[in-house]
Protein backbone atom coordinates (compact mmCIF):
# COMPACT_ATOMS: atom_id res chain seq x y z
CA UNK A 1 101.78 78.02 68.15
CA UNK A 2 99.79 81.25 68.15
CA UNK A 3 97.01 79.83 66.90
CA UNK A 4 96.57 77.44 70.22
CA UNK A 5 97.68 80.32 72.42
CA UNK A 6 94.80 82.15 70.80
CA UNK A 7 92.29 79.41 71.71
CA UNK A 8 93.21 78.81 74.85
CA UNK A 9 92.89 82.51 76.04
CA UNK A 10 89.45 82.94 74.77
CA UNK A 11 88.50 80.05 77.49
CA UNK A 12 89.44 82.92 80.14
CA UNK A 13 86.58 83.77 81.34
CA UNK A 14 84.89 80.27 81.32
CA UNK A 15 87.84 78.46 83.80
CA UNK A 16 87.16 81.77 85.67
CA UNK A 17 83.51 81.04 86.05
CA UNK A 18 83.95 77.61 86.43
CA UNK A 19 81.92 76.60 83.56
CA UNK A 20 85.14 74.83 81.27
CA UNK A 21 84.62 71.04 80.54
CA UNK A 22 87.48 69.62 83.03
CA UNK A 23 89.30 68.10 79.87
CA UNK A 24 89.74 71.52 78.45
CA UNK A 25 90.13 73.43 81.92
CA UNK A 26 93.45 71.02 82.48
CA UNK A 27 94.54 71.51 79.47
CA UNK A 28 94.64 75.32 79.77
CA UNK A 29 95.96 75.07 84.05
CA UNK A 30 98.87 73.64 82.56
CA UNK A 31 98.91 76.84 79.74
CA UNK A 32 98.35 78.97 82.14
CA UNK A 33 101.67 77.61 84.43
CA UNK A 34 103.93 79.05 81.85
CA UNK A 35 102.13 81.90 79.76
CA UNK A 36 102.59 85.21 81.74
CA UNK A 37 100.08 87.13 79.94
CA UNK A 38 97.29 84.77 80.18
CA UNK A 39 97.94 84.25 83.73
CA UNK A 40 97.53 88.03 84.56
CA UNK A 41 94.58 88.18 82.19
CA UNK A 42 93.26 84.86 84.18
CA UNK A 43 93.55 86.91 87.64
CA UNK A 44 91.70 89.96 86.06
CA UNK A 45 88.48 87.94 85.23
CA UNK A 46 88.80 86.02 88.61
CA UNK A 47 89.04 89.16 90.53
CA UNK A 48 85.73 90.34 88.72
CA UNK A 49 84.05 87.47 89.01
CA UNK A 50 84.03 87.13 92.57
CA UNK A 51 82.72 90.64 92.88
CA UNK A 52 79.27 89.31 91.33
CA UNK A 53 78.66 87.12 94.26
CA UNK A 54 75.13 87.58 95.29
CA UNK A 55 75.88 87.74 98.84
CA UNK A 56 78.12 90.45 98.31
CA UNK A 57 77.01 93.79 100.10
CA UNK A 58 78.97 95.92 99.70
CA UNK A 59 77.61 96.87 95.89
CA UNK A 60 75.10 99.49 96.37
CA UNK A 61 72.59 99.51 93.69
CA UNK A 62 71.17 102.83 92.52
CA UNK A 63 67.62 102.03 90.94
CA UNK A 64 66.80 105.44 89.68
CA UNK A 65 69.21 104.25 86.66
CA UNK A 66 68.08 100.86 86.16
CA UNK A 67 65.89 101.45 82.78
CA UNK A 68 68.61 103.17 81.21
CA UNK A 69 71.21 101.07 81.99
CA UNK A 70 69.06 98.12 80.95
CA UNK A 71 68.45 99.38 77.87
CA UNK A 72 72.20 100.30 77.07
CA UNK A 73 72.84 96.64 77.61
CA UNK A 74 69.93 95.43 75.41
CA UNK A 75 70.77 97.81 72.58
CA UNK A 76 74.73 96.76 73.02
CA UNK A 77 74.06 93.11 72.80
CA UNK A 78 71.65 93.63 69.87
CA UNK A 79 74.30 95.24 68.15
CA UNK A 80 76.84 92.83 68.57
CA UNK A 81 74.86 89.71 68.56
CA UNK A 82 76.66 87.55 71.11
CA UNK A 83 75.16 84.09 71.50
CA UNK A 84 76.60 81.41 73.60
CA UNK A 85 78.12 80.03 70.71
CA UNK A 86 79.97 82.95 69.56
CA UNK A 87 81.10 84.19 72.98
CA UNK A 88 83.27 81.86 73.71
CA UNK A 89 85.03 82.52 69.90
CA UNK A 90 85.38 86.26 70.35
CA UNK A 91 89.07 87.60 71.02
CA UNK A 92 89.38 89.08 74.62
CA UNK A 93 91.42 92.04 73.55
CA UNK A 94 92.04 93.45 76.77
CA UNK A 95 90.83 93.55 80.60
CA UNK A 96 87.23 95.77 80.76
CA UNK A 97 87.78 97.75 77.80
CA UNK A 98 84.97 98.72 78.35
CA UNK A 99 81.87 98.35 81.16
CA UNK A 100 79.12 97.53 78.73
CA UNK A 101 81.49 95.44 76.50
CA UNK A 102 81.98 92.94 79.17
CA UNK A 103 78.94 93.18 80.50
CA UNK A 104 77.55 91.90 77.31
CA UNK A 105 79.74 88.51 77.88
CA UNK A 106 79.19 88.47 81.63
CA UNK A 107 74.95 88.13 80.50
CA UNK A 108 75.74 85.20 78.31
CA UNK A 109 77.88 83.40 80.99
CA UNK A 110 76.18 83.82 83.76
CA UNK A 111 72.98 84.56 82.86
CA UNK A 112 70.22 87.48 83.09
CA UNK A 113 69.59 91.23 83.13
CA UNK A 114 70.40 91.17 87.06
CA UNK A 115 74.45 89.98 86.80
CA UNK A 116 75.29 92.74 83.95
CA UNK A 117 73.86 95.18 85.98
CA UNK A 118 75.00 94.51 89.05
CA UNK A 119 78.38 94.16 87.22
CA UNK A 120 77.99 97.91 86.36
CA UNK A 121 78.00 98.80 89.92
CA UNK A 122 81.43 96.31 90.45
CA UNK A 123 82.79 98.26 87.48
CA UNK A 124 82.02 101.80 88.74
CA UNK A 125 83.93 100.23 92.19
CA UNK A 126 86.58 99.08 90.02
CA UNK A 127 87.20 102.44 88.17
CA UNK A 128 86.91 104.00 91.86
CA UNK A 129 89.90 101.87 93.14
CA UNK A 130 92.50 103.29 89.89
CA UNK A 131 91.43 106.64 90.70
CA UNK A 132 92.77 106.29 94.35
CA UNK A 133 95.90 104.27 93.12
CA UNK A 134 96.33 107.20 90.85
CA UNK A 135 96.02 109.65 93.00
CA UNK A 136 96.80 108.47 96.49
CA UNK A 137 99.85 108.98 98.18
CA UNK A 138 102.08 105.57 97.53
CA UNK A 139 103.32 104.05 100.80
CA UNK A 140 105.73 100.84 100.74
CA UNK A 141 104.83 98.05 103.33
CA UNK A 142 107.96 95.70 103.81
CA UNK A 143 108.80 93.26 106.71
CA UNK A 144 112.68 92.69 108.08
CA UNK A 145 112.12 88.97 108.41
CA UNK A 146 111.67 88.19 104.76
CA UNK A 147 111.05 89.78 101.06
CA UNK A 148 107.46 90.20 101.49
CA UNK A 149 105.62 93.86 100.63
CA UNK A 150 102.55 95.14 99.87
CA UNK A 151 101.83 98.27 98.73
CA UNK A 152 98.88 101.50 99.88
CA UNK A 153 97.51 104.20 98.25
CA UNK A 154 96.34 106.97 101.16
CA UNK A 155 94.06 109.86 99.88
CA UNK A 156 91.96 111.57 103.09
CA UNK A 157 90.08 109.11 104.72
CA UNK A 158 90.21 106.20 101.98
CA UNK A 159 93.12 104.29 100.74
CA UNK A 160 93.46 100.83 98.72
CA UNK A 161 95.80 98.47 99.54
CA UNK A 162 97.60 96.09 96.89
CA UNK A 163 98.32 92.79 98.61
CA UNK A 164 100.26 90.96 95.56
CA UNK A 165 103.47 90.08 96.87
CA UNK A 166 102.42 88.03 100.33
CA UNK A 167 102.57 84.36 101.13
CA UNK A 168 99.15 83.34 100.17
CA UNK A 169 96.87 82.62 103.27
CA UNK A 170 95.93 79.05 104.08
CA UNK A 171 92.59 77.34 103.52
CA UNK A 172 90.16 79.03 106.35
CA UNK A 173 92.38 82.30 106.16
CA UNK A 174 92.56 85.94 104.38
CA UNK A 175 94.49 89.06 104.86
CA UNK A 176 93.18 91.73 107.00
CA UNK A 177 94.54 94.93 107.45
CA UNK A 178 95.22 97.00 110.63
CA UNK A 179 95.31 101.45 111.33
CA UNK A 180 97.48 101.62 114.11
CA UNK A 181 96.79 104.46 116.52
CA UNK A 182 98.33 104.93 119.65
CA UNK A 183 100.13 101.54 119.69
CA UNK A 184 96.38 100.03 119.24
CA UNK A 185 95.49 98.12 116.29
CA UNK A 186 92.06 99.05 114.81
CA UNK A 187 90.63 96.56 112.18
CA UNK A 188 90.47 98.16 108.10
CA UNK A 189 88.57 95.03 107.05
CA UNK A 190 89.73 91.83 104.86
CA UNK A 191 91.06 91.64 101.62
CA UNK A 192 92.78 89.39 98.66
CA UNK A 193 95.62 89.78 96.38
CA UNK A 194 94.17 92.04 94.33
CA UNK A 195 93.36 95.77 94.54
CA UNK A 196 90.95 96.83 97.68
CA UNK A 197 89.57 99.80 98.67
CA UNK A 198 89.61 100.45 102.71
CA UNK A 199 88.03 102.84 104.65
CA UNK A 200 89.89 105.45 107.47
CA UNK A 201 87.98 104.96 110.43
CA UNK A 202 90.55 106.79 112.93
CA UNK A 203 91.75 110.42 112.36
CA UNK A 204 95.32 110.33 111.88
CA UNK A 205 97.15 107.11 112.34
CA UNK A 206 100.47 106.16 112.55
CA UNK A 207 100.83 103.27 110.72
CA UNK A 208 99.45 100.47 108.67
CA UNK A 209 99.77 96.70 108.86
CA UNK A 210 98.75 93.19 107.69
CA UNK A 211 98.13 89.85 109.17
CA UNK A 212 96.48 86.93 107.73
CA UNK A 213 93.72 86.07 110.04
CA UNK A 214 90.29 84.23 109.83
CA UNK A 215 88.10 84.31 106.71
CA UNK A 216 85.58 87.30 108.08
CA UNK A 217 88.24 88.83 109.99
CA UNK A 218 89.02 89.43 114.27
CA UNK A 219 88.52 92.13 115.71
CA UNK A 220 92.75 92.02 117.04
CA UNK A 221 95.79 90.59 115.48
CA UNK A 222 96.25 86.85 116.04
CA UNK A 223 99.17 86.46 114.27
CA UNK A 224 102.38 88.39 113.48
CA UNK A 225 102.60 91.43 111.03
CA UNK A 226 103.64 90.24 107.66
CA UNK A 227 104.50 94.08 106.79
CA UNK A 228 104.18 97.40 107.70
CA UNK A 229 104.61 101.04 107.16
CA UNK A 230 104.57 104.07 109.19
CA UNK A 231 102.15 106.55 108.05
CA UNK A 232 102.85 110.66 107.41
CA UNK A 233 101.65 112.65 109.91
């Protein structure tokens, strides 16, 4: 029924953030083995929320727009008057339509001033990443020992790389990318199964490839190339 579909999407974000009573989280796990749309909506907040780990560094906060921001988010949540029993009732209608908007939910389930704005930094990252997918050049990694391929975006010396159709990496273990210049593999950093931005540290190199290594990455391949591509000169 719609109505049930309806109530167990708007527990999204809260099996996402790991704060869903177990009896309800199984109950929407076994939802979300069968409900396409929920399941893609259930990756989005995942992929967010893992951005707002604290020991992330990769965020870089710019302070000289922390009142204003702050006060965008007060006057937003004043507005709407989200409490924590009415977040969990409002409709997702849509992944980030906008960065304040879920902000404003992020504060209630997580708590504090300091997660909504350093979720405006993750969003700014986020809208960085579809500008390169837009306008990068599209290049097709595929392997000849099985269906697996990935997919990277190369614009000057950044790219993003969409790692969604890999064997998913054991416990202990991530993907990590590799620039390939004269036969020598140079390390483009880790990376999950959902849209990363890399950095170009060589001039001009001739391909791209992953492995799964490590969590925290090596500094050379230890295991074989799941896919690859040779790059335009």
């Amino acid at each position: 029924m719609r109505v049930d579909h309806d109530r167990l999407e708007l527990n999204l974000p809260l099996l996402a953030a790991g704060s869903l009573p177990s009896d309800e989280a199984a109950e929407l796990e076994v939802h979300l083995q069968t409900c396409v749309s929920c399941q893609k909506a259930y990756h989005d907040y995942q992929a967010l929320l893992q951005q707002l780990d604290p020991h992330e560094d990769d965020v870089t906060e710019d302070w000289d727009q922390h009142d204003r921001l702050r006060q965008e988010f007060l006057e937003k949540l004043n507005a709407e008057r989200i409490t924590p029993q009415t977040a969990t009732k409002r409709r997702h209608t849509g992944f980030l339509p906008s960065a304040v908007g879920w902000a404003a939910v992020v504060v209630i389930g997580l708590g504090g001033w300091a997660s909504a704005y350093h979720l405006h930094h993750v969003a700014s990252q986020q809208e960085q990443v579809i500008r390169l997918m837009a306008s990068g050049q599209r290049l097709d990694l595929t392997s000849p020992h099985g269906p697996y391929r990935a997919a990277l975006y190369l614009s000057k010396n950044r790219a993003v790389v969409l790692a969604n159709h890999l064997p998913v990496p054991g416990h202990g273990q991530t993907y990590e990318g590799w620039w390939i210049q004269g036969g020598h593999p140079v390390a483009a950093g880790t990376f999950g199964s959902t849209p990363s931005a890399l950095k170009v540290p060589v001039p001009h190199p001739e391909a791209f490839a992953i492995t799964v290594e490590p969590v925290g990455g090596t500094k050379t391949p230890t295991t074989p190339i799941l896919v690859m591509a040779t790059l335009p000169g």
